[in-house]
PDB file of N, CA and C in Angstrom:
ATOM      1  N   UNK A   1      91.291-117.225  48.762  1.00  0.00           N
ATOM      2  CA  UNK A   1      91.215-118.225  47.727  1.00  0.00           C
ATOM      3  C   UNK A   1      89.792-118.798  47.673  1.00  0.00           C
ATOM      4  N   UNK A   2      89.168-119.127  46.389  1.00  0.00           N
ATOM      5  CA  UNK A   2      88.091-119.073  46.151  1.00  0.00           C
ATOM      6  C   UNK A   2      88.094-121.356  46.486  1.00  0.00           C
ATOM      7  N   UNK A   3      87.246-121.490  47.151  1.00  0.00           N
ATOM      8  CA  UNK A   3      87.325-123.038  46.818  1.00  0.00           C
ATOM      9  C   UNK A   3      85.725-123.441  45.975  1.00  0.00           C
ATOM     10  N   UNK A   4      86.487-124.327  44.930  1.00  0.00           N
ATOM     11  CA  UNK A   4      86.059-125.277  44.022  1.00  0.00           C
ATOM     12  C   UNK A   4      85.123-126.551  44.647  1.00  0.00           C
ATOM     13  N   UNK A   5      84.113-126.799  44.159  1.00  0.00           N
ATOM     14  CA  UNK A   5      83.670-128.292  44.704  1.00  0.00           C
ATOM     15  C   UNK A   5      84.468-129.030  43.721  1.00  0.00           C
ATOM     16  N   UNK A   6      84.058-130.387  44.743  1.00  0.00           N
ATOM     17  CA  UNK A   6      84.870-131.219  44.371  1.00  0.00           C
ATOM     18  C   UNK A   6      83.520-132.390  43.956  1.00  0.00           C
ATOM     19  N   UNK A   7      84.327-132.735  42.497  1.00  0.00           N
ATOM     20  CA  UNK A   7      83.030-133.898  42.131  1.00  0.00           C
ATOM     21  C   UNK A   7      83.721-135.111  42.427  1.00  0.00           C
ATOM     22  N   UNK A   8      82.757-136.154  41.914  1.00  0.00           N
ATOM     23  CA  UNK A   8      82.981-137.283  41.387  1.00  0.00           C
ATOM     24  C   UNK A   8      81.637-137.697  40.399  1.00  0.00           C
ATOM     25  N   UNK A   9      82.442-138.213  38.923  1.00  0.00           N
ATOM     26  CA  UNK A   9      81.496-138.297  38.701  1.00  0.00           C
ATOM     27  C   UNK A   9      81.656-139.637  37.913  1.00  0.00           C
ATOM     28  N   UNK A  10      80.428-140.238  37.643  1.00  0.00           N
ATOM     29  CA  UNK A  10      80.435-141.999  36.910  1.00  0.00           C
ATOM     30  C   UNK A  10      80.982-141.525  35.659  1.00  0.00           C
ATOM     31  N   UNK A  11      81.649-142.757  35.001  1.00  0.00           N
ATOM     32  CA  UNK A  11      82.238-142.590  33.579  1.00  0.00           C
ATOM     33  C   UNK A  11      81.135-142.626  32.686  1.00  0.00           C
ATOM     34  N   UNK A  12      80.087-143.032  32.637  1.00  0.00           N
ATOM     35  CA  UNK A  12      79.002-142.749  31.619  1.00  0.00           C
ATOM     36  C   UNK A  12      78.931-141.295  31.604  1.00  0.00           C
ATOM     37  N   UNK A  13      78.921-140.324  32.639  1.00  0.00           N
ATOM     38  CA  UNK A  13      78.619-139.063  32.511  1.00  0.00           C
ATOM     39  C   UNK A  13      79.572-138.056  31.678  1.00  0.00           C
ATOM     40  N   UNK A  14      80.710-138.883  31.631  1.00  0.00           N
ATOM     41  CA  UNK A  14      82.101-138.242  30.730  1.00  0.00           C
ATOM     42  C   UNK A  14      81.317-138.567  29.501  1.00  0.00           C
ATOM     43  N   UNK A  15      80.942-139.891  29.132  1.00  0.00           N
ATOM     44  CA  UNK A  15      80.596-140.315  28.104  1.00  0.00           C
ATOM     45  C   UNK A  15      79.385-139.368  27.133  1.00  0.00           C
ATOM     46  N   UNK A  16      78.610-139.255  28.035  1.00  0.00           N
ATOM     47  CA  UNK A  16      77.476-138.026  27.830  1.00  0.00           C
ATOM     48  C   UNK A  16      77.404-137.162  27.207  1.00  0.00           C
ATOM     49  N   UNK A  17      78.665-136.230  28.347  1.00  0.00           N
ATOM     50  CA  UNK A  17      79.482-135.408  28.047  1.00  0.00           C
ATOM     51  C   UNK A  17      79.911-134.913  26.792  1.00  0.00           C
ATOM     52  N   UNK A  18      80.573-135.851  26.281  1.00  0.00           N
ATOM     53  CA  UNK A  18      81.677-136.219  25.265  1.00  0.00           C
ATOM     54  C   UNK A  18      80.903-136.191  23.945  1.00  0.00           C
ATOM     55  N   UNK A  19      79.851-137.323  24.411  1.00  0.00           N
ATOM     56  CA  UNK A  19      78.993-137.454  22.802  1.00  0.00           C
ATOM     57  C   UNK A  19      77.654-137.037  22.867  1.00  0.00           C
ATOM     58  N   UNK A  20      77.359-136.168  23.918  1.00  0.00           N
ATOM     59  CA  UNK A  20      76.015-135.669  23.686  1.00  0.00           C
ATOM     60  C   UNK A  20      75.857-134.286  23.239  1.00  0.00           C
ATOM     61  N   UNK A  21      74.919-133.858  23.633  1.00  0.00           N
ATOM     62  CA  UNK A  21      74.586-132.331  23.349  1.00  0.00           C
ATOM     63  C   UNK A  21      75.254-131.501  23.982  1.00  0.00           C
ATOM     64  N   UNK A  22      76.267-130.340  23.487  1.00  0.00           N
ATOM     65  CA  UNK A  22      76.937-129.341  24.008  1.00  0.00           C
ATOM     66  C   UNK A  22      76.395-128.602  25.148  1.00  0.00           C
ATOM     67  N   UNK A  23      75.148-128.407  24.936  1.00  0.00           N
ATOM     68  CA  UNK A  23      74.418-127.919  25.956  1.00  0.00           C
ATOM     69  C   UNK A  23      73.512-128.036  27.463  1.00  0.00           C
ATOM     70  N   UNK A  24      73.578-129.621  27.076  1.00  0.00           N
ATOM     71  CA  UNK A  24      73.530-130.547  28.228  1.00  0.00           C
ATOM     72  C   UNK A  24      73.674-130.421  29.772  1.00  0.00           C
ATOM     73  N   UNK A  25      73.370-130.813  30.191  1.00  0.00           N
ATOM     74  CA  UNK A  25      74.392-130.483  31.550  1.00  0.00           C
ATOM     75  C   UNK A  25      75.698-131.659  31.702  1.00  0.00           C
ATOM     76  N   UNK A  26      75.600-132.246  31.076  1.00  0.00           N
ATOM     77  CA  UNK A  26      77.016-133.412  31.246  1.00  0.00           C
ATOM     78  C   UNK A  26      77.806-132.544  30.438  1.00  0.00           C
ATOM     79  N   UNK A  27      77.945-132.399  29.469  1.00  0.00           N
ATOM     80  CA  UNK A  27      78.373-131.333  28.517  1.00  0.00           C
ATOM     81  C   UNK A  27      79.255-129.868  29.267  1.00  0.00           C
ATOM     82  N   UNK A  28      78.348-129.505  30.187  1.00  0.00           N
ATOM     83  CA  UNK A  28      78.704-128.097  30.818  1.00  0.00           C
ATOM     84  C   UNK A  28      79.343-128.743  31.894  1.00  0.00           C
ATOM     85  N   UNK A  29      79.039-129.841  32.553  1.00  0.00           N
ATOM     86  CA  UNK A  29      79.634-130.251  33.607  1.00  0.00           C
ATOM     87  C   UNK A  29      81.390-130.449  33.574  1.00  0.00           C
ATOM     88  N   UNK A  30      81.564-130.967  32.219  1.00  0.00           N
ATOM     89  CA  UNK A  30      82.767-131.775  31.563  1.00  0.00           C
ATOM     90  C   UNK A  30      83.495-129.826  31.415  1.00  0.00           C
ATOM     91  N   UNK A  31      82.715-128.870  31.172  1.00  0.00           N
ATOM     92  CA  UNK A  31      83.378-127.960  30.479  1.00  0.00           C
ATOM     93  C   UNK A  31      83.538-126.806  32.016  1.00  0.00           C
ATOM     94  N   UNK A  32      83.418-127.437  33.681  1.00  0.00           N
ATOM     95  CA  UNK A  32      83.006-126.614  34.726  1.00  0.00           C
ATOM     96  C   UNK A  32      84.309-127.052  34.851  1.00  0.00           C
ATOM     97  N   UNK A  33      84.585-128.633  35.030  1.00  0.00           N
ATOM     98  CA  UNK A  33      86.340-128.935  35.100  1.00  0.00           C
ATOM     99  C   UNK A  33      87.026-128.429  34.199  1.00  0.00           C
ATOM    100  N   UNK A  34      87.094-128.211  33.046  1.00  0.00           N
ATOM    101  CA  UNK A  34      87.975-127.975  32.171  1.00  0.00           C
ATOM    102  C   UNK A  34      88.456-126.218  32.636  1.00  0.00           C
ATOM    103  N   UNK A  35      87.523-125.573  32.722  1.00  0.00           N
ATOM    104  CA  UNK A  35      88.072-124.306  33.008  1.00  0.00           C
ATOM    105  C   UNK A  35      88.201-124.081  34.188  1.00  0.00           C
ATOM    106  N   UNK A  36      88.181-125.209  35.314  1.00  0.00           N
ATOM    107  CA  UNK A  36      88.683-125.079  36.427  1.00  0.00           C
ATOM    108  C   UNK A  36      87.694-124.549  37.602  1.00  0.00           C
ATOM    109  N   UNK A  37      86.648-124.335  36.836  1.00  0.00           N
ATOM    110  CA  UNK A  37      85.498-124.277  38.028  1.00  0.00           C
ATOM    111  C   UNK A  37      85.236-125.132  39.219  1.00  0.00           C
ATOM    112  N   UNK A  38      84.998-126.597  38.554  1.00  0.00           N
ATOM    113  CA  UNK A  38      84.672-127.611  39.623  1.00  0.00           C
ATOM    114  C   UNK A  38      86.224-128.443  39.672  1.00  0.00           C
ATOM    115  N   UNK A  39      86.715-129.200  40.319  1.00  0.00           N
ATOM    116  CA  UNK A  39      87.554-130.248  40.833  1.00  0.00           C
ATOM    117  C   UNK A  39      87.110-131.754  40.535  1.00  0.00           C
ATOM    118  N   UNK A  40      87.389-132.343  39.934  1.00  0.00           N
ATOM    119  CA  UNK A  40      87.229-133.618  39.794  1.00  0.00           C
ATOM    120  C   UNK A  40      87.936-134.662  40.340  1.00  0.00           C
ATOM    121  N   UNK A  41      87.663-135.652  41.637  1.00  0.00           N
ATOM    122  CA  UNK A  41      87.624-136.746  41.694  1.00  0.00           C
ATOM    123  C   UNK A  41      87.896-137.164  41.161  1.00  0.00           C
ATOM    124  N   UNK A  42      89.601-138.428  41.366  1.00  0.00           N
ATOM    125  CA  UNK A  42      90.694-138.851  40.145  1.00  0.00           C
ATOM    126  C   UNK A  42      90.856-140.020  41.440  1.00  0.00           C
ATOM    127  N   UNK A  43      90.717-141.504  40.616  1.00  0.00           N
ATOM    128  CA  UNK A  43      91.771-142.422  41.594  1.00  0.00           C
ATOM    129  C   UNK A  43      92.265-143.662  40.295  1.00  0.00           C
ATOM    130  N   UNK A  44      93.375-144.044  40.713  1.00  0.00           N
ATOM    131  CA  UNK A  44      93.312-144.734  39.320  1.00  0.00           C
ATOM    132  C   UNK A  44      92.677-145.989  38.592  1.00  0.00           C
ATOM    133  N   UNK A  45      91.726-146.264  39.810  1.00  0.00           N
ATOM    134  CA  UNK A  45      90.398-147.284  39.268  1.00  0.00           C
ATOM    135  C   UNK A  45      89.767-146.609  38.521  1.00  0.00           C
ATOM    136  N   UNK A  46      89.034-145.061  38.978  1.00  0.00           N
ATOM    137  CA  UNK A  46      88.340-144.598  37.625  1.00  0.00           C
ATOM    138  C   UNK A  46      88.477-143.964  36.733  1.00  0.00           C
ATOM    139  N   UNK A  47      89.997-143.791  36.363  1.00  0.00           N
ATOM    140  CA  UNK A  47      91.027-143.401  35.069  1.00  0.00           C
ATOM    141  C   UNK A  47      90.471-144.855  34.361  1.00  0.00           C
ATOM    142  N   UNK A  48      91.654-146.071  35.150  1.00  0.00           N
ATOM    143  CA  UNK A  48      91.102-146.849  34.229  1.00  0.00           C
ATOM    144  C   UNK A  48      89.667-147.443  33.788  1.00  0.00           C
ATOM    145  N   UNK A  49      88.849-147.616  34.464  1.00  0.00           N
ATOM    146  CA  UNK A  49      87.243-147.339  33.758  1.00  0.00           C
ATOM    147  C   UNK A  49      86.897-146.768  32.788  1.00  0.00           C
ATOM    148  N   UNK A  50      87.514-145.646  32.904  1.00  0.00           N
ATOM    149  CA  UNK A  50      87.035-144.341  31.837  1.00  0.00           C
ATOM    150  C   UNK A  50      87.637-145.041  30.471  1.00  0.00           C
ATOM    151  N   UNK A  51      89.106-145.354  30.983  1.00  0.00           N
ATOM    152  CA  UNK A  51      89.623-145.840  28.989  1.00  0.00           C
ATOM    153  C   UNK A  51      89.240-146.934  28.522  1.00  0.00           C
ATOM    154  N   UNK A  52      88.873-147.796  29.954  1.00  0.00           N
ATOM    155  CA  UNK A  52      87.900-148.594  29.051  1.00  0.00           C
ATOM    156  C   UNK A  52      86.695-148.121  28.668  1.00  0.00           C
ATOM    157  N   UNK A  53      85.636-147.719  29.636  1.00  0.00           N
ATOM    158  CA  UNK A  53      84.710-147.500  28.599  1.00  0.00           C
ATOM    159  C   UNK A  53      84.646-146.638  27.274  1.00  0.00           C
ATOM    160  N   UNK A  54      85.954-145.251  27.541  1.00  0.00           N
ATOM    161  CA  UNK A  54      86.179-144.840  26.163  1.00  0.00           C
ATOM    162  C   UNK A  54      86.817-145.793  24.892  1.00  0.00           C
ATOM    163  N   UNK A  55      86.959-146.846  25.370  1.00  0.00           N
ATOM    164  CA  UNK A  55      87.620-147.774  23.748  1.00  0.00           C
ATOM    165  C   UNK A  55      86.399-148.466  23.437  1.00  0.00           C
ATOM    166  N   UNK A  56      85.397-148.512  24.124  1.00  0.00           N
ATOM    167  CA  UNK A  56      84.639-150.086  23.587  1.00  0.00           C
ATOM    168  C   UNK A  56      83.665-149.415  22.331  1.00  0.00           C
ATOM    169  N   UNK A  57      83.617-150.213  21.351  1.00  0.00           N
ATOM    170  CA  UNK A  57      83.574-150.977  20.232  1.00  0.00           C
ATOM    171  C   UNK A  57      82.965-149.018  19.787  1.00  0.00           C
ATOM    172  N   UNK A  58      81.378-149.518  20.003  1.00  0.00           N
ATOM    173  CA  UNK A  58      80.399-148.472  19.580  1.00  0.00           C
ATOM    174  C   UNK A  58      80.963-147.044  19.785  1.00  0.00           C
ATOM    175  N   UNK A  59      81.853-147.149  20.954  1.00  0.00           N
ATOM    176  CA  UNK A  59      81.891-145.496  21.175  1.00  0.00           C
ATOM    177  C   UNK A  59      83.347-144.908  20.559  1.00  0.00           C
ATOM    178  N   UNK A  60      84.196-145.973  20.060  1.00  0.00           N
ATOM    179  CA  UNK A  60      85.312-145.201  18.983  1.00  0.00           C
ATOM    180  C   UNK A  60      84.638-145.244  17.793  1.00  0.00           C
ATOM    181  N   UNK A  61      83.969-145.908  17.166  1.00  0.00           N
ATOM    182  CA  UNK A  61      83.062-145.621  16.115  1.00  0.00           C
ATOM    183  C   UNK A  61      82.728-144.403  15.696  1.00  0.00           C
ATOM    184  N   UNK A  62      82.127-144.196  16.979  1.00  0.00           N
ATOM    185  CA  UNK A  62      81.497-142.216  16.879  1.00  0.00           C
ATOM    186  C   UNK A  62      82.649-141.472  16.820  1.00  0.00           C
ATOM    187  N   UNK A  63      83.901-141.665  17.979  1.00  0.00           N
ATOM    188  CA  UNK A  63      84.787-140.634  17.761  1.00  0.00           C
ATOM    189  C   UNK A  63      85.883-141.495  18.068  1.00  0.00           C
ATOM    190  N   UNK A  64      86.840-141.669  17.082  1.00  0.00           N
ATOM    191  CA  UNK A  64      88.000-142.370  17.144  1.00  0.00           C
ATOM    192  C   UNK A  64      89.111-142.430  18.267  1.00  0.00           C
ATOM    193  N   UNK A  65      89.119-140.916  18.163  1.00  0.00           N
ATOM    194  CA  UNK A  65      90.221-140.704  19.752  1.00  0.00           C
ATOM    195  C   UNK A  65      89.528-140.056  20.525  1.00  0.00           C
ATOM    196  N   UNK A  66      88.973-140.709  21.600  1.00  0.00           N
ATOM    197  CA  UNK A  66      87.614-140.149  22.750  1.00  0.00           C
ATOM    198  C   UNK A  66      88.556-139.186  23.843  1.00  0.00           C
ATOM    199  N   UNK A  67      89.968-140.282  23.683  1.00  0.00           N
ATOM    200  CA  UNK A  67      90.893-139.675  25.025  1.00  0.00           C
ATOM    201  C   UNK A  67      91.053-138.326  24.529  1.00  0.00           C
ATOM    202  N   UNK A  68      91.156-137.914  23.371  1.00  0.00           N
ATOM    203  CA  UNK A  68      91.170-135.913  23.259  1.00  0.00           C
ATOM    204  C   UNK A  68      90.249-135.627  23.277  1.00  0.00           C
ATOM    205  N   UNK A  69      89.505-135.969  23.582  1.00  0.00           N
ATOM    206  CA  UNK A  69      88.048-134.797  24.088  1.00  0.00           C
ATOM    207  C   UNK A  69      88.092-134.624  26.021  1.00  0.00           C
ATOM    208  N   UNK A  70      88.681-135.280  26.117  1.00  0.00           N
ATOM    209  CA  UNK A  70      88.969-135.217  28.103  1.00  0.00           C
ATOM    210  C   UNK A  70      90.132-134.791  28.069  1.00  0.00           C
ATOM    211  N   UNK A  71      90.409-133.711  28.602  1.00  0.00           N
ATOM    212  CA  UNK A  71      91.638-132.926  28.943  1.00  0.00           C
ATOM    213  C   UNK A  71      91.670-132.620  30.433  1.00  0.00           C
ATOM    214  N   UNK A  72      92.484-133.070  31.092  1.00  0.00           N
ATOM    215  CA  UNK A  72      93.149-132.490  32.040  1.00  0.00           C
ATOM    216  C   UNK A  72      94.091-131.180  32.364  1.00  0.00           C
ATOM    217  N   UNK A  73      93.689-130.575  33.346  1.00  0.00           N
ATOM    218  CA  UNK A  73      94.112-129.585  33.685  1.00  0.00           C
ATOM    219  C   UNK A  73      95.209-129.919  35.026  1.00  0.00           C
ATOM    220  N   UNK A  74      96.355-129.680  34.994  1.00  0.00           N
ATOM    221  CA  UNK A  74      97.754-129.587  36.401  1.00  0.00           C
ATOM    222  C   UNK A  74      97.231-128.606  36.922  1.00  0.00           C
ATOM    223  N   UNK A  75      97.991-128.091  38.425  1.00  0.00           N
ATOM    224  CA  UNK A  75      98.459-127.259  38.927  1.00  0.00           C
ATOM    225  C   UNK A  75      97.256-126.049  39.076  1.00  0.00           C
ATOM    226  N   UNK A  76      95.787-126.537  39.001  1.00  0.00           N
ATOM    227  CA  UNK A  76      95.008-125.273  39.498  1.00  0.00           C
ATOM    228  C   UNK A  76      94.582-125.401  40.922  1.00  0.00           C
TER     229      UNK A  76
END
């Protein structure tokens, strides 16, 4: 079995991620978890961080529902 690092990473960097350049490295970083490359660091202080900083004011502006652009992956 192949092991994954394991991140952690600040919620600005989701944010980055999310609304910056595809090509980025926050961007690729967000897209290393998604296909299960890297492991992400989950506790539920920085779940909730994240929805807050995904609701505040300026950043649903840009994209209304921020929470579908972060997808979680179960069971890899």
């Amino acid at each position: 079995m192949i092991e994954r690092p394991l991140i952690v990473l600040d919620t600005m960097v989701v944010v980055s991620g999310i609304m910056g350049q595809t090509d980025a490295s926050d961007a690729r970083t967000l897209e290393g978890i998604e296909t299960g490359r890297v492991q992400l660091a989950l506790s539920d202080d920085w779940l909730r961080e994240l929805h807050d900083v995904l609701s505040r004011a300026f950043l649903v502006e840009r994209n209304p529902k921020p929470a579908r652009a972060f997808r979680v992956r179960i069971g890899r």
